[in-house]
C-alpha atoms as a PDB file:
ATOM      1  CA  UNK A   1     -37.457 -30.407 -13.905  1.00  0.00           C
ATOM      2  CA  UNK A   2     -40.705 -30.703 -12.158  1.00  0.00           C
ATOM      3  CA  UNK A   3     -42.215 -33.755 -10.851  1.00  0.00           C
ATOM      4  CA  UNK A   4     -45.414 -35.374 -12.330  1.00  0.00           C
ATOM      5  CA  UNK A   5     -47.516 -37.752 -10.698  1.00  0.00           C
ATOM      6  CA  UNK A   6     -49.175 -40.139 -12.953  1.00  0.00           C
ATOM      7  CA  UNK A   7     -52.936 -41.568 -11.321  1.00  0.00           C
ATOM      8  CA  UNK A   8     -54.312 -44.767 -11.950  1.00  0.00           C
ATOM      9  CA  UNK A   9     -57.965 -46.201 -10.232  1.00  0.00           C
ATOM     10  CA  UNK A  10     -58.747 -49.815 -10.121  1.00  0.00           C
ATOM     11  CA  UNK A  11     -62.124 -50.705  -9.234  1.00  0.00           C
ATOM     12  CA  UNK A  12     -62.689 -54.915  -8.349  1.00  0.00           C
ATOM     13  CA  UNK A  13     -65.923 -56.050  -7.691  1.00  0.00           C
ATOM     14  CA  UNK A  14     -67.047 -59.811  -6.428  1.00  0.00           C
ATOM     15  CA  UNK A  15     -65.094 -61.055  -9.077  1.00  0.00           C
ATOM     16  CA  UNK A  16     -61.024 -61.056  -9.976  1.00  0.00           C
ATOM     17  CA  UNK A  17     -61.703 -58.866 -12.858  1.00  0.00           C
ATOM     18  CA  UNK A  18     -60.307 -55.034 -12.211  1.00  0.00           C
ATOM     19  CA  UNK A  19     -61.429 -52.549 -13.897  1.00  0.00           C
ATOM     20  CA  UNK A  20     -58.479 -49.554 -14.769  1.00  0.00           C
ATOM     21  CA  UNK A  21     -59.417 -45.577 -15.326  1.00  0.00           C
ATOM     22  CA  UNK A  22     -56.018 -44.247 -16.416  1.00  0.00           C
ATOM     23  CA  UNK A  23     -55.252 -42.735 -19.736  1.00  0.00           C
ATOM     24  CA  UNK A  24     -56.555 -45.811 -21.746  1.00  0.00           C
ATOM     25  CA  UNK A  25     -59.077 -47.962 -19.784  1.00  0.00           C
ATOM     26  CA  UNK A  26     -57.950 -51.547 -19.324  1.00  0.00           C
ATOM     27  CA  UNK A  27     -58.812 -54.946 -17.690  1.00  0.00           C
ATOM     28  CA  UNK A  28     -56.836 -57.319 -15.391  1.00  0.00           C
ATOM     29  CA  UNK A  29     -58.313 -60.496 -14.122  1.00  0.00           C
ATOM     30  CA  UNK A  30     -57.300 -63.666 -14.349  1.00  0.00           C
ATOM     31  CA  UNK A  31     -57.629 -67.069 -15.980  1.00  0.00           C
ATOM     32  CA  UNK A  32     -60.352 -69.464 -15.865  1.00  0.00           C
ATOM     33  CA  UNK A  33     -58.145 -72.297 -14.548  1.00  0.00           C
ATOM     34  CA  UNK A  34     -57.330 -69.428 -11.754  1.00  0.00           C
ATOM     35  CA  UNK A  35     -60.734 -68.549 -10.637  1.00  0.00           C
ATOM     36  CA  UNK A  36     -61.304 -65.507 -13.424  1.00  0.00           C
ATOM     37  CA  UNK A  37     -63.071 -65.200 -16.180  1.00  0.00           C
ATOM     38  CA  UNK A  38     -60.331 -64.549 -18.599  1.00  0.00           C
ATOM     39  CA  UNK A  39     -61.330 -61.030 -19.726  1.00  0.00           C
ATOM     40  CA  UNK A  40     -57.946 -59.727 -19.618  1.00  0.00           C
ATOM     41  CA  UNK A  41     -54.252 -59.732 -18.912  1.00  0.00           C
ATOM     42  CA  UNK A  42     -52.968 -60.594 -15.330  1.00  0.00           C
ATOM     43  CA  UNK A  43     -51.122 -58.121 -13.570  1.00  0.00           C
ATOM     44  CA  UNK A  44     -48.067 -59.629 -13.835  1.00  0.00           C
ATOM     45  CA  UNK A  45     -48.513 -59.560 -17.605  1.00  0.00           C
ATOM     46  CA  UNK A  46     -49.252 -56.573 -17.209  1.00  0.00           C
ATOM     47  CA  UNK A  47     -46.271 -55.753 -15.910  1.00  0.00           C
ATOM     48  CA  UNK A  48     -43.638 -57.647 -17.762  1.00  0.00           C
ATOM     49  CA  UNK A  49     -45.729 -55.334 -20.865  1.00  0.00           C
ATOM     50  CA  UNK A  50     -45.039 -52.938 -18.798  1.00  0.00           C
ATOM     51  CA  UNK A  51     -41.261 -53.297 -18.840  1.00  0.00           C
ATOM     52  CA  UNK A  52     -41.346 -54.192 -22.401  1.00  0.00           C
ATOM     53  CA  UNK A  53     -43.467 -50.887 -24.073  1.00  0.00           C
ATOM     54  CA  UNK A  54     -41.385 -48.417 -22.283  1.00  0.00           C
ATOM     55  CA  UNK A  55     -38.370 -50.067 -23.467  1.00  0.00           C
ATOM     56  CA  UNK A  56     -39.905 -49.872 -27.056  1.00  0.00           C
ATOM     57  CA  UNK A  57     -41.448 -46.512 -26.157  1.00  0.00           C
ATOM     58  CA  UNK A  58     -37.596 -44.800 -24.498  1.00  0.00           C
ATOM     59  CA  UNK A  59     -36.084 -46.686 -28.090  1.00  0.00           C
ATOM     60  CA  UNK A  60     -38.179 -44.571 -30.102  1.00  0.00           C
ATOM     61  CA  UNK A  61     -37.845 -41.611 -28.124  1.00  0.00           C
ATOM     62  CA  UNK A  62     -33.891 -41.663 -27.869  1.00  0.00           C
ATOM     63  CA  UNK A  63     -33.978 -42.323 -32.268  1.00  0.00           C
ATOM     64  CA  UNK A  64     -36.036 -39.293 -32.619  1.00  0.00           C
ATOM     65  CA  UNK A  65     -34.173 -37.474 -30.651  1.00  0.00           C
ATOM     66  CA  UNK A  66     -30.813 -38.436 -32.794  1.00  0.00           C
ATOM     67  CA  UNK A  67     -32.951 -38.706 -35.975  1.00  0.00           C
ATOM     68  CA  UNK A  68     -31.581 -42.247 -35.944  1.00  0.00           C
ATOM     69  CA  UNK A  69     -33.709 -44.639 -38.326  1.00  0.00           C
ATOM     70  CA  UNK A  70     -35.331 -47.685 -36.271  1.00  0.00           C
ATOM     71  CA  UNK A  71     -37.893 -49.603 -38.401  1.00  0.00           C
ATOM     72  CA  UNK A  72     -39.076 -52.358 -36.046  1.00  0.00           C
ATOM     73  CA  UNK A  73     -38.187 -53.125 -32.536  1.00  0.00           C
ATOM     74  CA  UNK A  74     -39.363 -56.633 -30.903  1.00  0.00           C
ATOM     75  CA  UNK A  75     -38.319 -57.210 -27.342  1.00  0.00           C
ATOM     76  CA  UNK A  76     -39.134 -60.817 -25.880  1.00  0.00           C
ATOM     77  CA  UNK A  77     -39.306 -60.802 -21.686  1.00  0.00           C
ATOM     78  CA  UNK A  78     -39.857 -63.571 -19.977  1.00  0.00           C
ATOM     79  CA  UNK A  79     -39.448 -63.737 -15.544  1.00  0.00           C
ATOM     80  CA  UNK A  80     -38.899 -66.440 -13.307  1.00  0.00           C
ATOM     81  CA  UNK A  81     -41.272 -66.077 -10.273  1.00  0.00           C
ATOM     82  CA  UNK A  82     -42.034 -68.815  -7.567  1.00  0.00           C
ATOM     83  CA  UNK A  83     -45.925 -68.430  -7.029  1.00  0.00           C
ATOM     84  CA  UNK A  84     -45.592 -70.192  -3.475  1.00  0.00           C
ATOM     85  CA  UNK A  85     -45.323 -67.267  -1.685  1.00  0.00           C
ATOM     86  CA  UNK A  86     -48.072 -65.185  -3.358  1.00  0.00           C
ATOM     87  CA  UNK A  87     -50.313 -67.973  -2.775  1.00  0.00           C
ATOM     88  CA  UNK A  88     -49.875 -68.165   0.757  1.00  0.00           C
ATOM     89  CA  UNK A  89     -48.100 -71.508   0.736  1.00  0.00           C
ATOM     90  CA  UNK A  90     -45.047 -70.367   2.061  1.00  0.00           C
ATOM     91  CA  UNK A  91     -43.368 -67.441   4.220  1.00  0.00           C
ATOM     92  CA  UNK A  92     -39.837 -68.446   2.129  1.00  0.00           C
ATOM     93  CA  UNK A  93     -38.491 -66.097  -0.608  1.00  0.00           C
ATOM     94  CA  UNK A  94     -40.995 -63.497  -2.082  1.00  0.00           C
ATOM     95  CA  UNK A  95     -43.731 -62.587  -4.216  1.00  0.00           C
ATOM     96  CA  UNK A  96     -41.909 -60.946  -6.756  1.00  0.00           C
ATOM     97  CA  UNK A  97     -39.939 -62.156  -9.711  1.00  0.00           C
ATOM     98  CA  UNK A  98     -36.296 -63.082  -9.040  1.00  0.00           C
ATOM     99  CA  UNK A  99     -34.796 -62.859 -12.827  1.00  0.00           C
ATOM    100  CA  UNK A 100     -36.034 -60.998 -15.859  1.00  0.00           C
ATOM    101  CA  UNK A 101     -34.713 -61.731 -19.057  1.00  0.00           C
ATOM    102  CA  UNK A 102     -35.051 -59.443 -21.557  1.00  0.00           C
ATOM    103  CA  UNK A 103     -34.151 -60.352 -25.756  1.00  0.00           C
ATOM    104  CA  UNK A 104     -34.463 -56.967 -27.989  1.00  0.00           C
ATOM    105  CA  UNK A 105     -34.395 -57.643 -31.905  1.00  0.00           C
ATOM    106  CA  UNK A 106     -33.627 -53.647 -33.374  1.00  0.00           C
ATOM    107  CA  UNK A 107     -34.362 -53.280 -37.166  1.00  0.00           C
ATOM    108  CA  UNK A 108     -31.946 -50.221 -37.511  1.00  0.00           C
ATOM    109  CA  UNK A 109     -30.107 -50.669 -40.726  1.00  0.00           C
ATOM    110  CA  UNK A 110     -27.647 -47.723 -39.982  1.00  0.00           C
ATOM    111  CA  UNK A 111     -26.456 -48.974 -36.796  1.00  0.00           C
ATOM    112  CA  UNK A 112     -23.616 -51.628 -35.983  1.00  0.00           C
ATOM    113  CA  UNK A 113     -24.192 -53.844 -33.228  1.00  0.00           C
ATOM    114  CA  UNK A 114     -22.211 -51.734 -31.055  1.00  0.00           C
ATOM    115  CA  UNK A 115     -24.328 -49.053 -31.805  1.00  0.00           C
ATOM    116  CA  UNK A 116     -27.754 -50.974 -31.237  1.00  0.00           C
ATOM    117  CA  UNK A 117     -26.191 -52.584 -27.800  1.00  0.00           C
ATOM    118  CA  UNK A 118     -25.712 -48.817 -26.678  1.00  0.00           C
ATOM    119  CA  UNK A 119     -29.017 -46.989 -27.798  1.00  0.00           C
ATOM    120  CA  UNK A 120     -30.532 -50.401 -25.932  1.00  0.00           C
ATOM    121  CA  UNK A 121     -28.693 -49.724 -22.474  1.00  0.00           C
ATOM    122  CA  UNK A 122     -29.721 -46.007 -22.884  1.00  0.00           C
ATOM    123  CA  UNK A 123     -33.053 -46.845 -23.154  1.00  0.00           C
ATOM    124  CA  UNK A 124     -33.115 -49.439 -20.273  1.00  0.00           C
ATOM    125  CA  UNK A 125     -31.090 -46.651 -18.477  1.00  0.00           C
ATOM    126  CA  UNK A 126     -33.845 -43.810 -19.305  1.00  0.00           C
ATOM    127  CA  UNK A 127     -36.662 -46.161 -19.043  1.00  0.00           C
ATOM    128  CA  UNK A 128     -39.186 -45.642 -15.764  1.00  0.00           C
ATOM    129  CA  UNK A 129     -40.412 -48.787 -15.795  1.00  0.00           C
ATOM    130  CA  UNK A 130     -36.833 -50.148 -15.491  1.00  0.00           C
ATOM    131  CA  UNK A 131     -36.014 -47.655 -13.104  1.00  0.00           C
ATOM    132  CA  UNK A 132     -38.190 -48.818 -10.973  1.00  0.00           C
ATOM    133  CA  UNK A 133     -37.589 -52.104 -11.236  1.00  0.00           C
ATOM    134  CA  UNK A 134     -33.754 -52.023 -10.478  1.00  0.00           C
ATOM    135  CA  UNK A 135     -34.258 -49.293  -7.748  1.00  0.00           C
ATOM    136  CA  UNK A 136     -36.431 -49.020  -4.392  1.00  0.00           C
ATOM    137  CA  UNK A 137     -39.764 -47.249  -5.201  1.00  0.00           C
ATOM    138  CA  UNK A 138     -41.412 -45.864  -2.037  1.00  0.00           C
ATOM    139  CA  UNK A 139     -44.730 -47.365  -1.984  1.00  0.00           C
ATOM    140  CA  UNK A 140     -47.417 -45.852   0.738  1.00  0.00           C
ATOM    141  CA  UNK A 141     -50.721 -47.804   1.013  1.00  0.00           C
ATOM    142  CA  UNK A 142     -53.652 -46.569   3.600  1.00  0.00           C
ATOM    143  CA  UNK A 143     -56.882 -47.710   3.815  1.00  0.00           C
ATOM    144  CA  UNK A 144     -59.420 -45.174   3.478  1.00  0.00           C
ATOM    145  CA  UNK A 145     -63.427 -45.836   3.885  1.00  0.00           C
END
């Protein structure tokens, strides 16, 4: 199968809100308390949403595939991240989050909980967003004028 490459642009201005041209148009910025104005999300919201849609998004795709009946699907995510480092406080440990916990609630009345435990690991399995989470992503940044 052919690769795709997926495009995002984020344009900031004098202030921490970003604006984002992909697909569907979005804000990040960040909280008052923080220095924003509050008009969105955070990135690292955005990312544990992120995680948690394609999860949802995989789900749905792997029941459709099996014509397997899922009514509702509710996935709670929280991370533990020590801000330290991001902040500049610190050169110990990283920037990044250290544990992600995931809890997935499947309304899929024809399913055991075997069943539901294995279409879940499937998805996490087929899941991008997971993918590159558990797996080194080359990431290339130059600065262009």
């Amino acid at each position: 199968m052919a690769t795709s490459t997926m495009k995002v642009t984020a344009t900031m201005g004098s202030t921490f809100k970003t604006d984002i041209k992909a697909s569907h148009d979005m804000v990040i910025d960040q909280p008052k308390a923080a220095g924003g104005s509050d008009l969105g999300a955070n990135p690292l919201e955005y990312y544990l949403s992120g995680l948690a849609g394609c999860l949802c998004a995989i789900t749905r795709i792997i029941a459709n595939q099996r014509k397997l009946e899922v009514k509702n699907m509710e996935v709670n995510l929280e991370g533990d991240i020590d801000k330290a480092f991001l902040m500049g406080n610190t050169e110990e440990g990283r920037a990044g989050f250290t544990e992600l916990r995931l809890s997935v609630k499947l309304d899929a009345p024809s399913l055991s909980k075997d069943e539901k435990e294995a279409l879940i690991h499937e998805a996490e399995k087929r899941c991008p967003v997971a993918d590159n989470i558990e797996n080194e992503t080359v990431i290339k940044v130059a600065v262009t004028e």
